[in-house]
N, C-alpha and C. Protein backbone atom coordinates (compact mmCIF):
# COMPACT_ATOMS: atom_id res chain seq x y z
N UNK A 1 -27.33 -2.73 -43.60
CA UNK A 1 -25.95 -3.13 -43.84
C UNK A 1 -24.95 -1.99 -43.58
N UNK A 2 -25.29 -0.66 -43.85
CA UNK A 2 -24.29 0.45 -43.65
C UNK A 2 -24.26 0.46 -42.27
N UNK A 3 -25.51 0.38 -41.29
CA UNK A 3 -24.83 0.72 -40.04
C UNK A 3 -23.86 -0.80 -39.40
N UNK A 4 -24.07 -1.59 -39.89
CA UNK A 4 -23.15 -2.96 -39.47
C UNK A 4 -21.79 -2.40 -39.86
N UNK A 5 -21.52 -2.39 -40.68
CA UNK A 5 -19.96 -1.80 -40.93
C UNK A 5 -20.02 -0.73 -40.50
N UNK A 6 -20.86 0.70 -40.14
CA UNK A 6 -20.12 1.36 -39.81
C UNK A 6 -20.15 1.20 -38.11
N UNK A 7 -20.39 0.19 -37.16
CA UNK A 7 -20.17 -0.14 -36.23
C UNK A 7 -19.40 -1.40 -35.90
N UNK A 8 -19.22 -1.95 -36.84
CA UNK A 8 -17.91 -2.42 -37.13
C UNK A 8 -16.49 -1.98 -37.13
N UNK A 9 -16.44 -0.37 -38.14
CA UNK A 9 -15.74 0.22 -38.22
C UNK A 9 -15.07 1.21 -37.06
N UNK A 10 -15.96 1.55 -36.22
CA UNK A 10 -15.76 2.11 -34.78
C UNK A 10 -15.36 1.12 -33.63
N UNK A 11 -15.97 -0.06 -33.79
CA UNK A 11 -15.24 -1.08 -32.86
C UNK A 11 -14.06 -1.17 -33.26
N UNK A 12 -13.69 -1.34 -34.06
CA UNK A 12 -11.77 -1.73 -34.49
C UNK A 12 -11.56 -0.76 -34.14
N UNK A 13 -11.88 0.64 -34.28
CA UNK A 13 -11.24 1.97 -34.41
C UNK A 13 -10.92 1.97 -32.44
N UNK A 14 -12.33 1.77 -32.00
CA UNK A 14 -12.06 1.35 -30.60
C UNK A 14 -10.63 0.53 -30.09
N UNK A 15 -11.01 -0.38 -30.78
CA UNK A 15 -10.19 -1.54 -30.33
C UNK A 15 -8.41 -1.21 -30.42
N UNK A 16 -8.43 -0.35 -31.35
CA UNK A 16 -6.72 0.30 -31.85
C UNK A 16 -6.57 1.22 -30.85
N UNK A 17 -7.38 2.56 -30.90
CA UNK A 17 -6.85 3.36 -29.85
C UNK A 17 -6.83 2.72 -28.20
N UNK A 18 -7.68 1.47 -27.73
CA UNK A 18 -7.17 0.78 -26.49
C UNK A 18 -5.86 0.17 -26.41
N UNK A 19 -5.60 -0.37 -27.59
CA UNK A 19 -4.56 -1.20 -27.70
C UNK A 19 -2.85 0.42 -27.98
N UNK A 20 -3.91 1.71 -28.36
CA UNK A 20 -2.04 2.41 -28.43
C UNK A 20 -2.27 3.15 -27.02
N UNK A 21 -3.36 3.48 -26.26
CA UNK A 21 -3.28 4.18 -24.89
C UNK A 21 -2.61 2.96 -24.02
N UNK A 22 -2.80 1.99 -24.45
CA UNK A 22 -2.06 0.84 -23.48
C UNK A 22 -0.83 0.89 -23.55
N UNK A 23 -0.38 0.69 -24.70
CA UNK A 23 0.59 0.87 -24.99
C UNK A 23 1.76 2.29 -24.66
N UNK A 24 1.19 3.50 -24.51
CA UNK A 24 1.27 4.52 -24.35
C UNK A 24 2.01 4.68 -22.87
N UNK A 25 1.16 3.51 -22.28
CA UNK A 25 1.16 3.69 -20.41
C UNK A 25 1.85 2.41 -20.04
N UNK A 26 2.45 1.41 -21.13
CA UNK A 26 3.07 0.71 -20.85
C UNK A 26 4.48 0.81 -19.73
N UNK A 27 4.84 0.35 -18.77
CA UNK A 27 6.23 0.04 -17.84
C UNK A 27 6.57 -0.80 -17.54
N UNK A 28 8.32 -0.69 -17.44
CA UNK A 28 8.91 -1.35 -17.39
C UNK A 28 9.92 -1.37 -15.86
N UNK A 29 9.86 -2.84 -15.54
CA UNK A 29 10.60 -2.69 -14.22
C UNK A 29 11.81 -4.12 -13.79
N UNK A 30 12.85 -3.65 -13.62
CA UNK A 30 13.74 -5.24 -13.79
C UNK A 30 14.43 -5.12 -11.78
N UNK A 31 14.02 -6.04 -11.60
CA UNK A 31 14.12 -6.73 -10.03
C UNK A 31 15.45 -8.03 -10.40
N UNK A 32 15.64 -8.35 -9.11
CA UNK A 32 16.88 -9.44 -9.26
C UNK A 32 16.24 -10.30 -7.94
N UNK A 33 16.41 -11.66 -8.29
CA UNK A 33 16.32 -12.62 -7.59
C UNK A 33 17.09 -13.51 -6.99
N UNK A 34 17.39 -13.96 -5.85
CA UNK A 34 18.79 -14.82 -5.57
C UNK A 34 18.60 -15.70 -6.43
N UNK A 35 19.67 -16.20 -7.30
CA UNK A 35 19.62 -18.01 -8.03
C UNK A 35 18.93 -18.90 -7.86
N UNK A 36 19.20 -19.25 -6.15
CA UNK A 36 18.34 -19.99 -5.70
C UNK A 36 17.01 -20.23 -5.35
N UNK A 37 16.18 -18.64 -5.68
CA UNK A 37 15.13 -18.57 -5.84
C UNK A 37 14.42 -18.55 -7.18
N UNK A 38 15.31 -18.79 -8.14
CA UNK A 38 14.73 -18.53 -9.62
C UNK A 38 13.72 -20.05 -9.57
N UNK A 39 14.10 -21.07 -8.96
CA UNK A 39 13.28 -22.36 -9.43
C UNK A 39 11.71 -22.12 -9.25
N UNK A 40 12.05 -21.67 -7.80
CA UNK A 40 10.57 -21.49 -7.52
C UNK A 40 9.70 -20.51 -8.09
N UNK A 41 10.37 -19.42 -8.30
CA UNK A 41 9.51 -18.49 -8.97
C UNK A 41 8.80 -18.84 -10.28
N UNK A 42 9.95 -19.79 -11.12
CA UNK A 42 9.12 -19.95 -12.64
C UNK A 42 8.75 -21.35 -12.11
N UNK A 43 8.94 -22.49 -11.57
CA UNK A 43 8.03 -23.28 -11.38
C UNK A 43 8.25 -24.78 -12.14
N UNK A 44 7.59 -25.59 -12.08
CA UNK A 44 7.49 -26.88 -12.92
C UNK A 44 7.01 -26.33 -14.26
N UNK A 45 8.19 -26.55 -15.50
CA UNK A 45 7.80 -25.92 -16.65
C UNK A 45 6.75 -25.16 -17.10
N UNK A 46 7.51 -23.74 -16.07
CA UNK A 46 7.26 -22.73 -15.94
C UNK A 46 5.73 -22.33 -15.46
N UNK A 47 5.49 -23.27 -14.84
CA UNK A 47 3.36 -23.13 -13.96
C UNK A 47 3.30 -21.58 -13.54
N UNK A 48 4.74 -21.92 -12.37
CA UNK A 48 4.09 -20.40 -11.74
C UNK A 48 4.05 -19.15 -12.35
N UNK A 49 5.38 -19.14 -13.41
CA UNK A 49 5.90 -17.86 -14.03
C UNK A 49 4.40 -17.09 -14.64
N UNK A 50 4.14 -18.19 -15.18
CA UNK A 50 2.66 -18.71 -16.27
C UNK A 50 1.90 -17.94 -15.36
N UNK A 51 1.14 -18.31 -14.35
CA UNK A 51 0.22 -18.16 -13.33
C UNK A 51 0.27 -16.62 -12.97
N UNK A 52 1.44 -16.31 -12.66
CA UNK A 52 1.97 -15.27 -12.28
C UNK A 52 1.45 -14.15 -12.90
N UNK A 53 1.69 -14.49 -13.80
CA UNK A 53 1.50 -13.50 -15.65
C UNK A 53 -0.20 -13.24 -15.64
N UNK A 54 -1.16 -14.20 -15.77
CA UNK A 54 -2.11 -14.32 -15.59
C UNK A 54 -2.79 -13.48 -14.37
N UNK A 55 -2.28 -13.50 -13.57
CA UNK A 55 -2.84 -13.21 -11.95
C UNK A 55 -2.58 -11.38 -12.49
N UNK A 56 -1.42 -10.75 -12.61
CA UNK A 56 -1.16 -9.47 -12.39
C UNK A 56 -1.43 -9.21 -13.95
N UNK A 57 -1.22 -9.44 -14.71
CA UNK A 57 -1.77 -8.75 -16.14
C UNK A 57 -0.25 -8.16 -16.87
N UNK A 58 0.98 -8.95 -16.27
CA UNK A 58 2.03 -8.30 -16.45
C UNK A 58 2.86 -9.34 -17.30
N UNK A 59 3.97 -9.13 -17.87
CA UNK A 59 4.73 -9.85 -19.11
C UNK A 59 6.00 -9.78 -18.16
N UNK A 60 6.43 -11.05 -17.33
CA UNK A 60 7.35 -11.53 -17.06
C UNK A 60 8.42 -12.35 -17.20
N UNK A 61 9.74 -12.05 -17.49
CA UNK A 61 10.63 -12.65 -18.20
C UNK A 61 11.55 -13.03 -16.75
N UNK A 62 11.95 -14.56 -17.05
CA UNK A 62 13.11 -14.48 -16.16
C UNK A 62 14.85 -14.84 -16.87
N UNK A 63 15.89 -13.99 -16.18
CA UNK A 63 16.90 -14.34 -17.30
C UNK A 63 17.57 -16.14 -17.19
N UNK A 64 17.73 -16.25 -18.54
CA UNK A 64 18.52 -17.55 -18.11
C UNK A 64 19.56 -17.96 -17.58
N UNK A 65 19.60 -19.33 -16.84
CA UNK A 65 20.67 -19.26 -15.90
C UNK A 65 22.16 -19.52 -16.54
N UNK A 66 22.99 -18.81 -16.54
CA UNK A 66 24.24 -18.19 -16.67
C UNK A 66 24.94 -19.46 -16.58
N UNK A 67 25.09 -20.43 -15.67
CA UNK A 67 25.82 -21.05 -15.29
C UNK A 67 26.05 -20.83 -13.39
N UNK A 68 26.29 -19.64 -13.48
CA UNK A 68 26.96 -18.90 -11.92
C UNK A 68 25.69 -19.09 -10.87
N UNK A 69 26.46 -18.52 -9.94
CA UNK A 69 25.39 -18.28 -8.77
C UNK A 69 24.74 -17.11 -8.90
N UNK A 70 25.62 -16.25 -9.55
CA UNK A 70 24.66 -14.49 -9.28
C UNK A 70 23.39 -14.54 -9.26
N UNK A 71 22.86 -13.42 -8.95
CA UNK A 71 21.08 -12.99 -9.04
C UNK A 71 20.72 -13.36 -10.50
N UNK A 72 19.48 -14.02 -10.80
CA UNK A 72 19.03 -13.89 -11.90
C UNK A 72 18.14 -12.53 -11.84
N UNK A 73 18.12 -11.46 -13.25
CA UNK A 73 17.29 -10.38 -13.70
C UNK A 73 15.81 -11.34 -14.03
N UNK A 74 14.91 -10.57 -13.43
CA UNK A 74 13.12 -10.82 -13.56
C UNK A 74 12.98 -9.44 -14.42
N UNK A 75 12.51 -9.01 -15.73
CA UNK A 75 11.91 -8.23 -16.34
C UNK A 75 10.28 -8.04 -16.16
N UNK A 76 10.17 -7.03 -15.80
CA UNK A 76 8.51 -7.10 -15.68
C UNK A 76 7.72 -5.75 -15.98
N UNK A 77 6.93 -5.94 -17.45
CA UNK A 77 6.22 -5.01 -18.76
C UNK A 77 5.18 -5.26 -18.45
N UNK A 78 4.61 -4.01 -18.55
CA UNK A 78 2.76 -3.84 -18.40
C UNK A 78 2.54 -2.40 -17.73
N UNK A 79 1.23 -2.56 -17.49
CA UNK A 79 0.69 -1.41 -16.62
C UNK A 79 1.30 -0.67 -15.89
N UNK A 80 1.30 0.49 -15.26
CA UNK A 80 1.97 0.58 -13.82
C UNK A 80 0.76 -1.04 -12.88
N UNK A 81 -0.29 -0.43 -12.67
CA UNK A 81 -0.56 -1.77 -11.52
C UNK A 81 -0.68 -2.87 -11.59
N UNK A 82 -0.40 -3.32 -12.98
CA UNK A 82 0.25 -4.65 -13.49
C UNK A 82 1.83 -5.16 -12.84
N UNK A 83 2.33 -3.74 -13.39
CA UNK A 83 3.89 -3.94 -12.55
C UNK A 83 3.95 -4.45 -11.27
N UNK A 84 3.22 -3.29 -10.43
CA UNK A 84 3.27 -3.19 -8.70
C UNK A 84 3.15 -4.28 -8.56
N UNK A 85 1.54 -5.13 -9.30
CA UNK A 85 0.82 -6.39 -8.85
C UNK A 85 1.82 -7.67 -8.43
N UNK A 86 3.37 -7.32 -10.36
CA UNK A 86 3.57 -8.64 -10.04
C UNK A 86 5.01 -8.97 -9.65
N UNK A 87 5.12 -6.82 -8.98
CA UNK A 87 6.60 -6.83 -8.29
C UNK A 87 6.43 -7.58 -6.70
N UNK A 88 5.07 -6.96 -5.98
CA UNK A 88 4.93 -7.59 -4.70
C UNK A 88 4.12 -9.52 -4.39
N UNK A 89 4.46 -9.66 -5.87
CA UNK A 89 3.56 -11.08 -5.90
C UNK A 89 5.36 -11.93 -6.07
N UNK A 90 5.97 -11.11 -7.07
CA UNK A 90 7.63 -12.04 -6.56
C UNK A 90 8.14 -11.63 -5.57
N UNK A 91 7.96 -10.73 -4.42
CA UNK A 91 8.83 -10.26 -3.30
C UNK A 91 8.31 -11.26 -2.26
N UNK A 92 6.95 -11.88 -2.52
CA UNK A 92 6.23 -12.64 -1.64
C UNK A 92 6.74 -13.93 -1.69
N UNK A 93 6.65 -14.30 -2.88
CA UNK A 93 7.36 -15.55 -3.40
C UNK A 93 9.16 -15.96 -2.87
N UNK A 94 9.90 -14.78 -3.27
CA UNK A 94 10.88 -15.28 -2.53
C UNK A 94 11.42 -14.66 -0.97
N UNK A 95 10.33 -14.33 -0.53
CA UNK A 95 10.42 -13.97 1.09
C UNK A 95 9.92 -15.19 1.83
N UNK A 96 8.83 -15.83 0.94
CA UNK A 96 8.79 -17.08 1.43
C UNK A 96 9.65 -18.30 1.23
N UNK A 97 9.64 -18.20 0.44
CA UNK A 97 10.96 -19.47 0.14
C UNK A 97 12.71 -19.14 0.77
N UNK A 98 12.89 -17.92 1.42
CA UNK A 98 13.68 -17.86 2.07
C UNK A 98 13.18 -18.07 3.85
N UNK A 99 11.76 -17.77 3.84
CA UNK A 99 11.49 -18.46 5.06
C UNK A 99 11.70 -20.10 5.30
N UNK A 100 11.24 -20.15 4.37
CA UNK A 100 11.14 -21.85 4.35
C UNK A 100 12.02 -22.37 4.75
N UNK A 101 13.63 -21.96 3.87
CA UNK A 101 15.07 -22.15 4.07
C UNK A 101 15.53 -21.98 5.48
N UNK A 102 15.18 -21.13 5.26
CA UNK A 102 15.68 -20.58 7.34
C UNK A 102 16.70 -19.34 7.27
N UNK A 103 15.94 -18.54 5.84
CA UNK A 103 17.52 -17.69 5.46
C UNK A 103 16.96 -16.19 5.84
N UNK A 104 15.65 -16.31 6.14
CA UNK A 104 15.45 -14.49 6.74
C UNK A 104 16.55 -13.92 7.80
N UNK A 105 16.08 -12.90 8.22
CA UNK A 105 17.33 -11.96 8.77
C UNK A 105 16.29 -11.97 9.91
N UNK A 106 15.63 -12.47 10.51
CA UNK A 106 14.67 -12.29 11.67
C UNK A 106 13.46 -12.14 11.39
N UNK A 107 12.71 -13.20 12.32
CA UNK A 107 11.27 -13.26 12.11
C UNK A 107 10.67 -11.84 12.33
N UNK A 108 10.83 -10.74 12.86
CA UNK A 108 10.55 -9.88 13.18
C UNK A 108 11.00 -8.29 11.77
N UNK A 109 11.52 -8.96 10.82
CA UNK A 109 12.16 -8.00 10.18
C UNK A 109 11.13 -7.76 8.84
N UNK A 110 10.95 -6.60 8.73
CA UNK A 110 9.41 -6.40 7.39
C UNK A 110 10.42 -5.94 6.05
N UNK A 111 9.92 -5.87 5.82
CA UNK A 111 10.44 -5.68 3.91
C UNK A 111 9.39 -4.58 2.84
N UNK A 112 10.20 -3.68 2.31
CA UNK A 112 9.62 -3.11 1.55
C UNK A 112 10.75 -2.78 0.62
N UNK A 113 9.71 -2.64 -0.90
CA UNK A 113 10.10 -2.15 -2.76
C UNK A 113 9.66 -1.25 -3.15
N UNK A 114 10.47 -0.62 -3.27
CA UNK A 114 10.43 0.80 -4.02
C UNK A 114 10.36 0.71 -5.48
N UNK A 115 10.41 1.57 -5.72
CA UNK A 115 11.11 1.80 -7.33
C UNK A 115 11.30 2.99 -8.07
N UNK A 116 12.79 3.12 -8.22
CA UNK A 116 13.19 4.92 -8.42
C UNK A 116 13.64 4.92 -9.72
N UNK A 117 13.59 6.00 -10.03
CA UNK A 117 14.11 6.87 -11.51
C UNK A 117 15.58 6.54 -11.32
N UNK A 118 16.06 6.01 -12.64
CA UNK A 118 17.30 5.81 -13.06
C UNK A 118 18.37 7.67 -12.80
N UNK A 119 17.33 8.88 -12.96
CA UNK A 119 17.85 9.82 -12.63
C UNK A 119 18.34 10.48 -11.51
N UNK A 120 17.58 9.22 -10.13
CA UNK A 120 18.09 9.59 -9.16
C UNK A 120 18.66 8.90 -8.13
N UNK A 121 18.94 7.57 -9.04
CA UNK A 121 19.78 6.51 -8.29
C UNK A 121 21.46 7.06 -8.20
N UNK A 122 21.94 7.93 -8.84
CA UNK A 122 22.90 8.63 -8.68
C UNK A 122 23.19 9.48 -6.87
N UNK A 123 22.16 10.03 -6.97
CA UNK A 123 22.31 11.07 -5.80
C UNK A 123 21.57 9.73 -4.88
N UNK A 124 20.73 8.81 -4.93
CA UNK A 124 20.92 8.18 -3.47
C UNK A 124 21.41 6.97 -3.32
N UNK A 125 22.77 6.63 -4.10
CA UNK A 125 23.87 5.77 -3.58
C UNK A 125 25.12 6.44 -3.32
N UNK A 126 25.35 7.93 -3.95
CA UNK A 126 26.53 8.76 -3.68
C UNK A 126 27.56 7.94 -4.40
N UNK A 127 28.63 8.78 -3.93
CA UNK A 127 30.17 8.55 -4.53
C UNK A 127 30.71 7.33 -3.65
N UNK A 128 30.43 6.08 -4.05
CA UNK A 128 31.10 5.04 -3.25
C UNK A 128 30.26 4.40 -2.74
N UNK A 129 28.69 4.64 -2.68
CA UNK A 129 27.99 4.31 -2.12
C UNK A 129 28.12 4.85 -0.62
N UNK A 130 28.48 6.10 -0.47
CA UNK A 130 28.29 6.42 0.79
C UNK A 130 27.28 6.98 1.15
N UNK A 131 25.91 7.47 0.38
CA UNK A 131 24.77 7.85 0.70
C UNK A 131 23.69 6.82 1.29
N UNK A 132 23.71 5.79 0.56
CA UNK A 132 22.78 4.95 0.58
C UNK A 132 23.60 4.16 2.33
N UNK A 133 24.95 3.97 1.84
CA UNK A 133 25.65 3.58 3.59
C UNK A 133 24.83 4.55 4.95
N UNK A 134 25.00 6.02 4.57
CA UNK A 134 24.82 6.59 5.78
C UNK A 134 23.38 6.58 5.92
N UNK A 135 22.13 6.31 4.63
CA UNK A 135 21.16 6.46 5.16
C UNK A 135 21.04 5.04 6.27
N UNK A 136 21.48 3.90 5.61
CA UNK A 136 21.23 2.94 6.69
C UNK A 136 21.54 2.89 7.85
N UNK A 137 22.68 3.51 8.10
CA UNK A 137 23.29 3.57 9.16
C UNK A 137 22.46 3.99 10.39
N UNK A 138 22.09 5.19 9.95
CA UNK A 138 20.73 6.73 10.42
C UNK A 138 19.15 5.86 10.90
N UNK A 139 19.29 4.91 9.67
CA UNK A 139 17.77 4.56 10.10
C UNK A 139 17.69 3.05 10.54
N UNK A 140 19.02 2.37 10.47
CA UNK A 140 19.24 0.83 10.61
C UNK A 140 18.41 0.04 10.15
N UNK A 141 18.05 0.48 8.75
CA UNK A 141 17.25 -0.60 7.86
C UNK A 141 18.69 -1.05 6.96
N UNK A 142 18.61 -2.23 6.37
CA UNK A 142 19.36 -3.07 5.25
C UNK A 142 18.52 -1.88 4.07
N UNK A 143 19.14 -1.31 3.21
CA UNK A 143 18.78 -0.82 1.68
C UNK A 143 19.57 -1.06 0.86
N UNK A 144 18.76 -2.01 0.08
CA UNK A 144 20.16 -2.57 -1.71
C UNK A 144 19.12 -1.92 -2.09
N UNK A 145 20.01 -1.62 -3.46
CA UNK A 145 19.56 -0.92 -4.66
C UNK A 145 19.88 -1.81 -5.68
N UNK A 146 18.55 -2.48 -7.02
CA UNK A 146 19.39 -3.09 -7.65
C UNK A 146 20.60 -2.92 -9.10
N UNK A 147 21.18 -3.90 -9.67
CA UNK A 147 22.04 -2.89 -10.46
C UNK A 147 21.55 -2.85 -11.95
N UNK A 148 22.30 -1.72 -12.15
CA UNK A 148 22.33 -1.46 -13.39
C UNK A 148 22.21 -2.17 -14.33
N UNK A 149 20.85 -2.29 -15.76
CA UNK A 149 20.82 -3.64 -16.43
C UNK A 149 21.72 -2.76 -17.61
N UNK A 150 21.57 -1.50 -17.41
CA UNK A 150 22.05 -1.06 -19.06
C UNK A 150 20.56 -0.37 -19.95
N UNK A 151 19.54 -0.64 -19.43
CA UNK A 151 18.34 -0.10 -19.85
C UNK A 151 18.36 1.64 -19.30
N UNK A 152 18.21 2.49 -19.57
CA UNK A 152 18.29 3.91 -18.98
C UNK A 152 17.09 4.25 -18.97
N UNK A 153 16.21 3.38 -19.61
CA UNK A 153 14.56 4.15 -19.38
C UNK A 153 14.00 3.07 -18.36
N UNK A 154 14.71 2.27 -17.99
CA UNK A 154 13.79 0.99 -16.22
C UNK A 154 14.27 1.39 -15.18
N UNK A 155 13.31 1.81 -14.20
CA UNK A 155 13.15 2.35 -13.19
C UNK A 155 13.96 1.06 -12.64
N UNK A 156 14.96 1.41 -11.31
CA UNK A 156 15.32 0.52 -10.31
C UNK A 156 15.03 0.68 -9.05
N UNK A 157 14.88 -1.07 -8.54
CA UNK A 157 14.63 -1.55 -7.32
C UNK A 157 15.15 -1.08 -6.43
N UNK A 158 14.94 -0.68 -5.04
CA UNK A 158 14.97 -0.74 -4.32
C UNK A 158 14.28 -1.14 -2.95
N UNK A 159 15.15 -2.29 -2.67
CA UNK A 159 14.80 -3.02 -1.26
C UNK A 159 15.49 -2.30 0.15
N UNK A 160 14.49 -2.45 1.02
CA UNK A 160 14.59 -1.89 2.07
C UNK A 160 13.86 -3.29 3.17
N UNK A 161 15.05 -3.46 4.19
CA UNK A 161 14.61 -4.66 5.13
C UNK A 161 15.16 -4.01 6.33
N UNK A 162 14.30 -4.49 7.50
CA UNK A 162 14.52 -4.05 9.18
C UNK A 162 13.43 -4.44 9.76
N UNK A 163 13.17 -3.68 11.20
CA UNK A 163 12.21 -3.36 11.58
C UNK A 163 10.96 -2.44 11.22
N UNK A 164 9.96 -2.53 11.48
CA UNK A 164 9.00 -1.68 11.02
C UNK A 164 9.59 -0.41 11.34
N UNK A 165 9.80 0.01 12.35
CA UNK A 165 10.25 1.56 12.10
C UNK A 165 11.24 1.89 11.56
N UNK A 166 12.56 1.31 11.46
CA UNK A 166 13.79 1.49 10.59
C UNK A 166 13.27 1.47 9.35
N UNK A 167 12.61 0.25 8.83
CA UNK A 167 11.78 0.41 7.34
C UNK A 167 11.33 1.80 7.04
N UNK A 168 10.36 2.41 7.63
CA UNK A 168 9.49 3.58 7.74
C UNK A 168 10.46 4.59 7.67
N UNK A 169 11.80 4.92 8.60
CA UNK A 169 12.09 5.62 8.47
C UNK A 169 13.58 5.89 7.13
N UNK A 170 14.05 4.77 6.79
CA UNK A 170 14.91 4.64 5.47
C UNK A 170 13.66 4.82 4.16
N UNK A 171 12.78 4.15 4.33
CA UNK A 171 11.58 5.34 3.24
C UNK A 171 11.26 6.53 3.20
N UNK A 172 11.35 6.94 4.70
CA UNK A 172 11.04 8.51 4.60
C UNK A 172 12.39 9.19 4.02
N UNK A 173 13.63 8.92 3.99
CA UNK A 173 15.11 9.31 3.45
C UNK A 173 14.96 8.96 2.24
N UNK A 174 14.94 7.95 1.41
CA UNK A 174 14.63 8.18 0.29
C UNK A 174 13.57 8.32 -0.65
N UNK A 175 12.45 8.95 0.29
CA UNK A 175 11.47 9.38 -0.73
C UNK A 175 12.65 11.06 -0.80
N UNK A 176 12.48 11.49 0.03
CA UNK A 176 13.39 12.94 0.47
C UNK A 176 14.27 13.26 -0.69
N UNK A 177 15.00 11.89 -1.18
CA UNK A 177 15.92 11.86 -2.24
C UNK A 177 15.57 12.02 -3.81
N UNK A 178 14.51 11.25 -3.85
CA UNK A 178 13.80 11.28 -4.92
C UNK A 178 12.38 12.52 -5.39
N UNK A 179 12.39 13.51 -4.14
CA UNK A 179 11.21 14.10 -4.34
C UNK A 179 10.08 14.04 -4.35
N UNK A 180 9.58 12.76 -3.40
CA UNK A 180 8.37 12.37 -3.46
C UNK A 180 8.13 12.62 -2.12
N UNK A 181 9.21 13.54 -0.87
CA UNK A 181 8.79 14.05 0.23
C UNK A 181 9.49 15.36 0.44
N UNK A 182 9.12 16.40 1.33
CA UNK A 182 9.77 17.55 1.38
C UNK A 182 10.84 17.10 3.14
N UNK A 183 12.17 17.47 2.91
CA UNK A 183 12.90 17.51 4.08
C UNK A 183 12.03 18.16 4.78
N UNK A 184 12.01 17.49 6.44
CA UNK A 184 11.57 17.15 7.95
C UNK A 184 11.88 19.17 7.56
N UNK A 185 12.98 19.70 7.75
CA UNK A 185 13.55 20.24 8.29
C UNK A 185 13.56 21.68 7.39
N UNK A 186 13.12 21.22 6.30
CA UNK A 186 12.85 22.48 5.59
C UNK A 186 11.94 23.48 5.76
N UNK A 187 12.25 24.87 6.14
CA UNK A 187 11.22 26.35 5.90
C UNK A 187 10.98 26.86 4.89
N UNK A 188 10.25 27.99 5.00
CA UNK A 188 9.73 28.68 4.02
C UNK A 188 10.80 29.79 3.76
N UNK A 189 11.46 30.24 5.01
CA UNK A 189 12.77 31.16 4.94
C UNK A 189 13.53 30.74 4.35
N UNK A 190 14.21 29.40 4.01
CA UNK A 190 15.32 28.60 3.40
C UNK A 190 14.67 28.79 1.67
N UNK A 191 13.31 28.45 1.66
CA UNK A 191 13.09 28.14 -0.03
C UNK A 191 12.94 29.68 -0.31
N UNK A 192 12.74 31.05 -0.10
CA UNK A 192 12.45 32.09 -0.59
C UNK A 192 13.24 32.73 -0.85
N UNK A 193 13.73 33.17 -2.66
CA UNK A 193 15.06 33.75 -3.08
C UNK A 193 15.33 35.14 -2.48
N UNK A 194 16.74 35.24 -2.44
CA UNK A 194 17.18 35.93 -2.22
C UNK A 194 17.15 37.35 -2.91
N UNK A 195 17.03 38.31 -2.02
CA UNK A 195 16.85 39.78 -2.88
C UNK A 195 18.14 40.45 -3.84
N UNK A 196 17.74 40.60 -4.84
CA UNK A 196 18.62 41.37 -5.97
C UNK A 196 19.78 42.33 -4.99
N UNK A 197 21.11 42.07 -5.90
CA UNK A 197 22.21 42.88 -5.31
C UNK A 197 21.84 44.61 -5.26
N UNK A 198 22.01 45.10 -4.08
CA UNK A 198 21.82 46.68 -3.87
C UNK A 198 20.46 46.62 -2.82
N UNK A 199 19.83 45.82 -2.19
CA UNK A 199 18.56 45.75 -1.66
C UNK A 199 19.15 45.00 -0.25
């Protein structure tokens, strides 16, 4: 009987520290959907939303509809590869249902989601949005960024649409931005400080 409880007692003990490392590594990520794609995404009282949830391991909320046309906010809690799972499982969802429509920007045009630190969505939309303007311009990909929910700890979206190489290359600009690439153009002469005054 002592070793039953005390393997009892280590399973729960198990079972808590899975449930706070999960917790620990929990993220959060909020995407926007056109209006007109909110039906399909959550579905005939709510199948797909449901399904959705199930499939990626992720806690998806969609906001309710307002009344308006604006984007509805998709909240999406879990894992990081819970997140990823069930950020590129709705980008699929309404890339298709805008195929369907006839509302893509060209059969030929690819799509990619990012997702950046609230700390550095500052420096890559600039003052006016003229950063995020000139990167497109440079690489002739479409890049929205989405907006601000008011959360300061959820990473934001960023969509990037074009051609495969415009895609490729408006990713390579804002990884650059965010630090997840070193500028094309940077030396070792540029990063090495400068010598003390009198030398």
């Amino acid at each position: 009987m002592p070793d039953s409880r005390s393997r009892s007692r280590r399973r729960s003990s198990s079972r808590s520290g899975s449930r706070s490392r999960s917790r620990s590594r929990s993220r959060k990520r909020v995407m926007y959907v056109p209006h007109e794609m909110a039906g399909t995404l959550i579905g005939r009282g709510g199948e797909n939303i449901n399904a959705l949830c199930r499939d990626t391991g992720a806690r998806i909320e969609v906001a309710r509809d307002d009344g308006s046309n604006s984007d509805r906010t998709v909240t999406i809690n879990g894992s990081e590869d819970a997140v990823r799972r069930a950020e590129r499982a709705i980008e699929d969802i309404v890339s298709g249902g805008r195929r369907r429509r006839g509302d893509s920007a060209g059969d030929g045009d690819h799509r990619k989601v990012m997702s950046v630190a609230q700390e550095f969505v500052g420096m890559l939309i600039g003052k006016g949005g003229e950063n995020v303007k000139a990167m497109s311009r440079e690489s002739g990909a479409k890049i929205e960024v989405s907006r601000d929910d008011g959360d300061r700890e959820a990473d934001r979206t960023v969509t990037i649409i074009g051609s495969r190489e415009a895609v490729e290359k408006a990713t390579r600009m804002v990884e650059e931005v965010v630090g997840l690439r070193a500028p094309e153009d940077e030396s070792e002469e540029e990063s090495a400080p400068e010598p003390p005054p009198g030398f």
